[in-house]
PDB file of N, CA and C in Angstrom:
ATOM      1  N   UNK A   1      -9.561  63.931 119.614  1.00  0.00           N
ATOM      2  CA  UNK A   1      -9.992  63.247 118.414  1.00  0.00           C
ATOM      3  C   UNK A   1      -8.836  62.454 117.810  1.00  0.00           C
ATOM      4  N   UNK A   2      -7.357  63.165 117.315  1.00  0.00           N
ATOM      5  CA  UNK A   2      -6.760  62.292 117.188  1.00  0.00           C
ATOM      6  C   UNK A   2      -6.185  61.222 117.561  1.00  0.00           C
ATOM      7  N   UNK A   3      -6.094  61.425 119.404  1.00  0.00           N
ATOM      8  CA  UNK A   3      -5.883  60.197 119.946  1.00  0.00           C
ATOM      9  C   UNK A   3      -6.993  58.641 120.246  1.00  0.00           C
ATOM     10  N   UNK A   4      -7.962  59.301 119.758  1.00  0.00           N
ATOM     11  CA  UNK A   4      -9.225  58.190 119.376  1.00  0.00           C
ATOM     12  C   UNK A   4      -8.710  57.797 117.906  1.00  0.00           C
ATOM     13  N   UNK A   5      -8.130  57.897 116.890  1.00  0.00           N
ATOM     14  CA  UNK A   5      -8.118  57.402 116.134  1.00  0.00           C
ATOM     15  C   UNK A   5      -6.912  57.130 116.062  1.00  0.00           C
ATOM     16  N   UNK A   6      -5.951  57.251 117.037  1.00  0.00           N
ATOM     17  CA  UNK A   6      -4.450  56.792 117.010  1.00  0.00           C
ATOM     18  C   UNK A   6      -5.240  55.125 117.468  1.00  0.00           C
ATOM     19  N   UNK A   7      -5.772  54.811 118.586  1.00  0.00           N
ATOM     20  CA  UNK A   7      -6.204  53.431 119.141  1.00  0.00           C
ATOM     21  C   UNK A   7      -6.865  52.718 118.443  1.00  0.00           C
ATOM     22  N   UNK A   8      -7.319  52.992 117.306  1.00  0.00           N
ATOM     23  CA  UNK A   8      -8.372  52.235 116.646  1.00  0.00           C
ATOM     24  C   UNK A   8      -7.230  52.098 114.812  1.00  0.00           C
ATOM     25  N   UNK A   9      -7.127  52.391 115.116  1.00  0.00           N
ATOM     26  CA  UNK A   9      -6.099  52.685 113.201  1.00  0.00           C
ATOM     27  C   UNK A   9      -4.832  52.256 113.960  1.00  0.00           C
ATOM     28  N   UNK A  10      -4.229  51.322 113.106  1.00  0.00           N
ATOM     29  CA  UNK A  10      -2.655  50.733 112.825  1.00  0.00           C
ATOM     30  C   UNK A  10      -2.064  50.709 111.301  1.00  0.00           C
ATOM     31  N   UNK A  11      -0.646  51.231 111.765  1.00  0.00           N
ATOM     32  CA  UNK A  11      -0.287  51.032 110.071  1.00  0.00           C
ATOM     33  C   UNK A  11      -0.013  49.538 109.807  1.00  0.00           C
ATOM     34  N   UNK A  12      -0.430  49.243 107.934  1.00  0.00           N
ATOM     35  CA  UNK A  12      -0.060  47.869 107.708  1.00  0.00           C
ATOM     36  C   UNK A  12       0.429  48.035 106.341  1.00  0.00           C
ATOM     37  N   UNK A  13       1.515  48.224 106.401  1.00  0.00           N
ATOM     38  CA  UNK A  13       2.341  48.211 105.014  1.00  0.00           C
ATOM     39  C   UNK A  13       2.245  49.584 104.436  1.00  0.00           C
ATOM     40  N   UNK A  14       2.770  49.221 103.011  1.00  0.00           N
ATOM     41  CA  UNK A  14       3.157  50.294 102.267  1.00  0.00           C
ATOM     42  C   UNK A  14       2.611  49.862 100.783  1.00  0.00           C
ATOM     43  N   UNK A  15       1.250  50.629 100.149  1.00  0.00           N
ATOM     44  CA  UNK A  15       0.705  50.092  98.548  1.00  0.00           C
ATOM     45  C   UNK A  15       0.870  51.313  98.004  1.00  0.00           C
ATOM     46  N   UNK A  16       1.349  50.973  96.344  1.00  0.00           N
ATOM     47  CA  UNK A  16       1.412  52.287  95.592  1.00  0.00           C
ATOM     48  C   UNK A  16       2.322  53.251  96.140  1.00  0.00           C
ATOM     49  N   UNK A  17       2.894  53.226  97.114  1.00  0.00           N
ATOM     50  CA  UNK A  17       4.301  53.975  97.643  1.00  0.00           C
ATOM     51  C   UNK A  17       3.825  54.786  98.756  1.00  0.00           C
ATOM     52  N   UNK A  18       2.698  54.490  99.391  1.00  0.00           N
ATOM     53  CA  UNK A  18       1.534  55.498 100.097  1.00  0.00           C
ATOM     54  C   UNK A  18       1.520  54.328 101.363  1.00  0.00           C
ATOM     55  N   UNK A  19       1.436  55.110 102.429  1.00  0.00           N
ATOM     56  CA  UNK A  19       1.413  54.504 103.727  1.00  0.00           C
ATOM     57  C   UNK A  19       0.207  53.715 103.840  1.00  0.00           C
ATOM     58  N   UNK A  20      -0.237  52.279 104.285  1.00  0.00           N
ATOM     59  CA  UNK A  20      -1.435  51.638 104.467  1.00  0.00           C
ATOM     60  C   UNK A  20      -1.957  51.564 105.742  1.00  0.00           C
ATOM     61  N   UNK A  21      -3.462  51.877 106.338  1.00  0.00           N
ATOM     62  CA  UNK A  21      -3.900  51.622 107.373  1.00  0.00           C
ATOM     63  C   UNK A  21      -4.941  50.511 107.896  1.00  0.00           C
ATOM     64  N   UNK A  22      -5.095  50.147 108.979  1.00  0.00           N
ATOM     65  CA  UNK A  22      -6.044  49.214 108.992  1.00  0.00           C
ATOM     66  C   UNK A  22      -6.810  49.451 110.106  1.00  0.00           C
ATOM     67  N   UNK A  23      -8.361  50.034 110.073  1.00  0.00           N
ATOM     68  CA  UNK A  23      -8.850  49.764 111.216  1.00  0.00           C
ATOM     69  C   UNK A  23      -9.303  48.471 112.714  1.00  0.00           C
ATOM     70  N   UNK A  24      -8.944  48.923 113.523  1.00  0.00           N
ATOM     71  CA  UNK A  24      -9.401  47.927 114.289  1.00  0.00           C
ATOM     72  C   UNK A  24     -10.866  47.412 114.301  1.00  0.00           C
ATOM     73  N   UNK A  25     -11.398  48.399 114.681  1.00  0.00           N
ATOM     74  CA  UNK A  25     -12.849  47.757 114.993  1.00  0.00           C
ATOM     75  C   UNK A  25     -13.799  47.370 113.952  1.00  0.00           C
ATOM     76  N   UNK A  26     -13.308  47.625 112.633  1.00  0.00           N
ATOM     77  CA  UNK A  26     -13.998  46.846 111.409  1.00  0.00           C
ATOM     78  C   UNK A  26     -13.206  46.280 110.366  1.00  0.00           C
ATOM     79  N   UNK A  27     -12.169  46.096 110.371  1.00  0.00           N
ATOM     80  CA  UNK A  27     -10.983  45.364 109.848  1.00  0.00           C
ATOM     81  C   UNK A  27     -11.024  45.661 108.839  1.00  0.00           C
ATOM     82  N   UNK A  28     -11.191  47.677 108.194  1.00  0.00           N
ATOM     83  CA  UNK A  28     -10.818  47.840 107.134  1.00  0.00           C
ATOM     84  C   UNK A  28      -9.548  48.592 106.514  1.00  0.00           C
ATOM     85  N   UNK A  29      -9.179  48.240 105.447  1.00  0.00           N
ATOM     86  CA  UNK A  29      -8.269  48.292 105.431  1.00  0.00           C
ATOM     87  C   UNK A  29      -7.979  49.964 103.804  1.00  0.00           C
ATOM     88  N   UNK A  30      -7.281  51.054 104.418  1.00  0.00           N
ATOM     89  CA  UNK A  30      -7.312  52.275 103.889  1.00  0.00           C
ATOM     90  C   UNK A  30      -6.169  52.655 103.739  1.00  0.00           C
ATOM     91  N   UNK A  31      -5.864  53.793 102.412  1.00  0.00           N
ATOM     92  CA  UNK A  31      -4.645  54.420 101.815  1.00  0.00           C
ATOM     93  C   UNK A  31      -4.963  56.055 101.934  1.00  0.00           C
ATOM     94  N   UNK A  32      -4.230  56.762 103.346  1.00  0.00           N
ATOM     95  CA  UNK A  32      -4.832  57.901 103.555  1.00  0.00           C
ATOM     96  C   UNK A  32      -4.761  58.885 102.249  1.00  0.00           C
ATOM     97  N   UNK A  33      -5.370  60.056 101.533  1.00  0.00           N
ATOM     98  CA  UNK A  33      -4.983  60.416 100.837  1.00  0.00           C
ATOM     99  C   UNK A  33      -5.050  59.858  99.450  1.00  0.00           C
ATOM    100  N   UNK A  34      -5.706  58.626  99.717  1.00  0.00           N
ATOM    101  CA  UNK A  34      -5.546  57.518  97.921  1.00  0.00           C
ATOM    102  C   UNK A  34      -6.741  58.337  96.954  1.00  0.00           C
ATOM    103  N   UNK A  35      -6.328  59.325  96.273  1.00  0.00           N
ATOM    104  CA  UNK A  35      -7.148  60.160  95.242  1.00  0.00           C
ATOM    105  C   UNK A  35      -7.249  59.463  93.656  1.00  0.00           C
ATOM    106  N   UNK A  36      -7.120  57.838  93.560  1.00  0.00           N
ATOM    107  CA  UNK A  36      -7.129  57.426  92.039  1.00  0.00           C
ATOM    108  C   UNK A  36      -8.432  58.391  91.381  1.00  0.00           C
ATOM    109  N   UNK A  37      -7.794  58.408  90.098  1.00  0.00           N
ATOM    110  CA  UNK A  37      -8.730  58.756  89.098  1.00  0.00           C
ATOM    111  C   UNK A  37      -8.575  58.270  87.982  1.00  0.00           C
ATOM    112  N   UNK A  38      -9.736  57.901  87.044  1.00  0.00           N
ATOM    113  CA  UNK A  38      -9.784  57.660  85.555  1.00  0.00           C
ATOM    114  C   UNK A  38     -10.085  58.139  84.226  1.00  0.00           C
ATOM    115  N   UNK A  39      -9.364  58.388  83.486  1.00  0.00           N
ATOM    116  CA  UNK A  39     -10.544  60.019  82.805  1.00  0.00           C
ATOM    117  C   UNK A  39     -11.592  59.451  82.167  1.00  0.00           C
ATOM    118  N   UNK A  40     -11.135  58.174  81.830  1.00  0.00           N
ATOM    119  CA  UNK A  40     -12.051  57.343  80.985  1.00  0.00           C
ATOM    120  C   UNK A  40     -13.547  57.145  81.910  1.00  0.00           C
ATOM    121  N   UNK A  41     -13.523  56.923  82.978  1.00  0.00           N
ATOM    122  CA  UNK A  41     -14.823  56.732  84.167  1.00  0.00           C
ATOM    123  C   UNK A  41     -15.328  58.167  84.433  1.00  0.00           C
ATOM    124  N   UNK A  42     -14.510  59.642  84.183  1.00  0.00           N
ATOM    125  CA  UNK A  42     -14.280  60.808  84.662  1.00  0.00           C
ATOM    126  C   UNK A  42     -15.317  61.026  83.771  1.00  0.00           C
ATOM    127  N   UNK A  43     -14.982  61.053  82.424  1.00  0.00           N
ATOM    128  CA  UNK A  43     -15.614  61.484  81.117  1.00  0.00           C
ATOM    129  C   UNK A  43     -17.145  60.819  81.344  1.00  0.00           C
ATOM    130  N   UNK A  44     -17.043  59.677  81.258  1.00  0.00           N
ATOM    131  CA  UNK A  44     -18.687  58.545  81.718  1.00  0.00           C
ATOM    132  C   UNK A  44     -19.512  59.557  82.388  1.00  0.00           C
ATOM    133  N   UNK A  45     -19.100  59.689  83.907  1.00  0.00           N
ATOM    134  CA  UNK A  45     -19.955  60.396  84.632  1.00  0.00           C
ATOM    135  C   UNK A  45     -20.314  61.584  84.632  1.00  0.00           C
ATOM    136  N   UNK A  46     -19.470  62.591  83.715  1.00  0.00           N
ATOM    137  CA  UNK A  46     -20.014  63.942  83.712  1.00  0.00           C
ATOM    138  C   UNK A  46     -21.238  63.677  82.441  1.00  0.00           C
ATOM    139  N   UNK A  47     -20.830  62.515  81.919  1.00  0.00           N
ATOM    140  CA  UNK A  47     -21.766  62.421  80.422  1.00  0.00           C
ATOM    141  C   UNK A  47     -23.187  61.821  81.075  1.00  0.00           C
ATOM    142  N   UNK A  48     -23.283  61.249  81.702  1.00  0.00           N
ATOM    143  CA  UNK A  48     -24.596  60.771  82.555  1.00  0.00           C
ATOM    144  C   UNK A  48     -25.031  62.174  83.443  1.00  0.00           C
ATOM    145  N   UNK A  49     -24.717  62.704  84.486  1.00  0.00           N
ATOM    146  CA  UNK A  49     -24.613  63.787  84.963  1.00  0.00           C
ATOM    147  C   UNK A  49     -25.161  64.843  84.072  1.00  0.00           C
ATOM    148  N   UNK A  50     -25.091  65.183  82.418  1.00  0.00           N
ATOM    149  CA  UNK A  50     -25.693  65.886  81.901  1.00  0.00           C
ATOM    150  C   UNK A  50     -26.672  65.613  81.139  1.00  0.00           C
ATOM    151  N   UNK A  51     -26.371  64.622  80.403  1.00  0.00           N
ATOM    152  CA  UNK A  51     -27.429  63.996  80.215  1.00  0.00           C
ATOM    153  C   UNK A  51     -28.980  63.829  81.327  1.00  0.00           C
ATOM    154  N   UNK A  52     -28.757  63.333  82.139  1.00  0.00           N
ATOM    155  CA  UNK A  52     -29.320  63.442  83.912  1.00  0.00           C
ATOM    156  C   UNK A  52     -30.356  64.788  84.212  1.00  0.00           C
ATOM    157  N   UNK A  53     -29.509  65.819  83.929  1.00  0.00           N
ATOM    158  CA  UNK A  53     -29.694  67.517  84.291  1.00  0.00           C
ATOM    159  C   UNK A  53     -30.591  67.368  83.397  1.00  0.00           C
ATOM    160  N   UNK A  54     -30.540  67.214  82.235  1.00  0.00           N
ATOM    161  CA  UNK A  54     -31.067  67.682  80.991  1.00  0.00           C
ATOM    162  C   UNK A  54     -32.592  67.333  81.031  1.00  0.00           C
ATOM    163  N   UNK A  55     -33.002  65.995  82.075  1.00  0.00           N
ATOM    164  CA  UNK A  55     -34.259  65.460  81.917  1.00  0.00           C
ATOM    165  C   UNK A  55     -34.270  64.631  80.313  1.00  0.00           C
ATOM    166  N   UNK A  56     -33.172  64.135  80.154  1.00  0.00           N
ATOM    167  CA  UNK A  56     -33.270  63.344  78.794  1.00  0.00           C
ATOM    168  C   UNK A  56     -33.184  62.011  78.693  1.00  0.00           C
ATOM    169  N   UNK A  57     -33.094  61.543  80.601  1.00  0.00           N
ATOM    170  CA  UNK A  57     -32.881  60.192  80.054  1.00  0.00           C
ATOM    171  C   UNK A  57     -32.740  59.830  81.343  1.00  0.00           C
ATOM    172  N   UNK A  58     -33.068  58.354  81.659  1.00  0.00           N
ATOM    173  CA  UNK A  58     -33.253  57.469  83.257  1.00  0.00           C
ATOM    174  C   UNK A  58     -31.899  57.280  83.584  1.00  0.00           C
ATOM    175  N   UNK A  59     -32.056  56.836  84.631  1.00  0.00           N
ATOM    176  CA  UNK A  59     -30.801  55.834  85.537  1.00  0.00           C
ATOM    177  C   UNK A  59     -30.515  54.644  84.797  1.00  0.00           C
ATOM    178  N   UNK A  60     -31.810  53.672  84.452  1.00  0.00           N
ATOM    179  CA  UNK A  60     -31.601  53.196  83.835  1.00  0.00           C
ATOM    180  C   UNK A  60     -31.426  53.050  82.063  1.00  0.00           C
ATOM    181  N   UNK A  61     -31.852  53.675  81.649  1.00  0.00           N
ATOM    182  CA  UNK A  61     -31.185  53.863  80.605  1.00  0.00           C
ATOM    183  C   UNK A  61     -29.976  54.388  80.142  1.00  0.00           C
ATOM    184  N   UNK A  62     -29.602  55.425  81.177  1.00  0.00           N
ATOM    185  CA  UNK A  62     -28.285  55.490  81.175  1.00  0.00           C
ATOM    186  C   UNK A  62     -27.154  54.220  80.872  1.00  0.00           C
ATOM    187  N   UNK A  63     -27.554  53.534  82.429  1.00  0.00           N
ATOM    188  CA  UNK A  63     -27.024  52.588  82.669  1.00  0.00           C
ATOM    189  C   UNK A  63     -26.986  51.379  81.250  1.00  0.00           C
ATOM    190  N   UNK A  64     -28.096  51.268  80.448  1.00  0.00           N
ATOM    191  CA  UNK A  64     -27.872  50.478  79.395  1.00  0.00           C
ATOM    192  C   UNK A  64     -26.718  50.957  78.485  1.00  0.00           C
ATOM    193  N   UNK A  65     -26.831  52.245  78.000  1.00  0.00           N
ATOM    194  CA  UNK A  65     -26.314  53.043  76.846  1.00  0.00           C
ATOM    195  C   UNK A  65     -24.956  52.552  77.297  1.00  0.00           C
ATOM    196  N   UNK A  66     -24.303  53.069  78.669  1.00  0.00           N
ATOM    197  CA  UNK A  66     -22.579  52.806  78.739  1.00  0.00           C
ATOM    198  C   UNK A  66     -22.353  51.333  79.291  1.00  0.00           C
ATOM    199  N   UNK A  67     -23.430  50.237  79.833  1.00  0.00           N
ATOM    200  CA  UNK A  67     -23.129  49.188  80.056  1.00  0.00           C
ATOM    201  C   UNK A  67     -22.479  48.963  81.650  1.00  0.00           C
ATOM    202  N   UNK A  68     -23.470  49.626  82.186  1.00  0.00           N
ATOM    203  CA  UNK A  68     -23.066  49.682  83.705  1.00  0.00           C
ATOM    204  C   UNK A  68     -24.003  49.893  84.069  1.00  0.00           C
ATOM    205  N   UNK A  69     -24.337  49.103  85.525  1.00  0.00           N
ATOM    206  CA  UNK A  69     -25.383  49.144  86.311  1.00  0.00           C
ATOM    207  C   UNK A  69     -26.021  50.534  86.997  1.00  0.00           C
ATOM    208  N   UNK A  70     -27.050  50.484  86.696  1.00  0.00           N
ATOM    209  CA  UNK A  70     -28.087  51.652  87.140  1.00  0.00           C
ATOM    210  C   UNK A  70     -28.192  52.310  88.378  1.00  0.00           C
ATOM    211  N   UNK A  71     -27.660  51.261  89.698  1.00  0.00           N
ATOM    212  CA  UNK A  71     -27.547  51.953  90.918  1.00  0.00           C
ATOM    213  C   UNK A  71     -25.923  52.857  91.076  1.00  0.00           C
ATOM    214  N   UNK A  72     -25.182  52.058  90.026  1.00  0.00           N
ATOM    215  CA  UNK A  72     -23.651  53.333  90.250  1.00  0.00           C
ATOM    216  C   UNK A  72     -23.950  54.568  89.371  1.00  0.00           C
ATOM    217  N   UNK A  73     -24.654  54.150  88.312  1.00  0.00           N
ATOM    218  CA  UNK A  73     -25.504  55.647  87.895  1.00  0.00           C
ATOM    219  C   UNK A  73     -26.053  56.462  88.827  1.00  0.00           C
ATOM    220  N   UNK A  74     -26.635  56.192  89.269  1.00  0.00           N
ATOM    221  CA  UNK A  74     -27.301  56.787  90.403  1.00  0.00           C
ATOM    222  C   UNK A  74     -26.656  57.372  91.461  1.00  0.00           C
ATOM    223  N   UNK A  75     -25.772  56.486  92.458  1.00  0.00           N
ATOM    224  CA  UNK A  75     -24.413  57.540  93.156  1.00  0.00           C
ATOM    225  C   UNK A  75     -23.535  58.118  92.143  1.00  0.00           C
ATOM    226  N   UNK A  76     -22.588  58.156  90.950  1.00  0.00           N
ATOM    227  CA  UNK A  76     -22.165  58.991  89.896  1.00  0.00           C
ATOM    228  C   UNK A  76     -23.295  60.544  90.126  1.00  0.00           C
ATOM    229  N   UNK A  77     -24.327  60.155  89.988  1.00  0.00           N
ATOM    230  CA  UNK A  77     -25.410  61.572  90.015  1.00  0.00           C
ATOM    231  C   UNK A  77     -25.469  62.464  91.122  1.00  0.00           C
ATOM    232  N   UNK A  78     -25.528  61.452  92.305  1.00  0.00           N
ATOM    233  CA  UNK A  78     -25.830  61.635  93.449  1.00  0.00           C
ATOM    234  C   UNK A  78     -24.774  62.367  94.226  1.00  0.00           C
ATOM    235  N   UNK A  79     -23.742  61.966  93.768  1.00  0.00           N
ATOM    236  CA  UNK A  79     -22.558  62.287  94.463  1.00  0.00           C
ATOM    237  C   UNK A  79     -22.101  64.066  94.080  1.00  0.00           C
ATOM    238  N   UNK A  80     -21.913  64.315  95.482  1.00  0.00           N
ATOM    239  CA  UNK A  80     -21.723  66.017  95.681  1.00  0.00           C
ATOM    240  C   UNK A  80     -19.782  66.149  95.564  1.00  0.00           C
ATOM    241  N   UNK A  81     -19.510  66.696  94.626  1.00  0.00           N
ATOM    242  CA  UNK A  81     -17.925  67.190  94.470  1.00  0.00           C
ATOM    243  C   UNK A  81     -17.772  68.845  95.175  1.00  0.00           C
TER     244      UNK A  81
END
């Protein structure tokens, strides 16, 4: 396994002080390990997320109340930690 992904992954630089990679076969480009977080986006989504649980309120309405689109509401919800 790792030597399948030694042939396909090259390093390309250095962002944020963190080694950069780039795949070959779809020319994307990744920071192994890149864990950003925001508390400000952190806080958002647990507040949709309960709100959500609660049965008190849509995707989209969510999405109106904080001013962000209804389908990232939706993965925010969706998404398993």
């Amino acid at each position: 396994m790792q030597e399948l992904w030694a042939e396909k992954v090259v390093k390309s630089g250095i962002v944020r002080g963190k080694q950069r990679y780039k795949c070959r076969s779809c020319c994307y480009f990744f920071v192994e390990g890149d864990e950003r977080t925001n508390e400000s986006v952190a806080a958002l989504r647990a507040l949709c997320v309960l709100f959500y649980s609660l049965g008190k309120s849509s995707y989209g309405m969510l999405g109106k109340i904080i001013g962000r689109d209804r389908s990232l509401i939706y993965r925010w919800i969706r998404k398993r930690d």
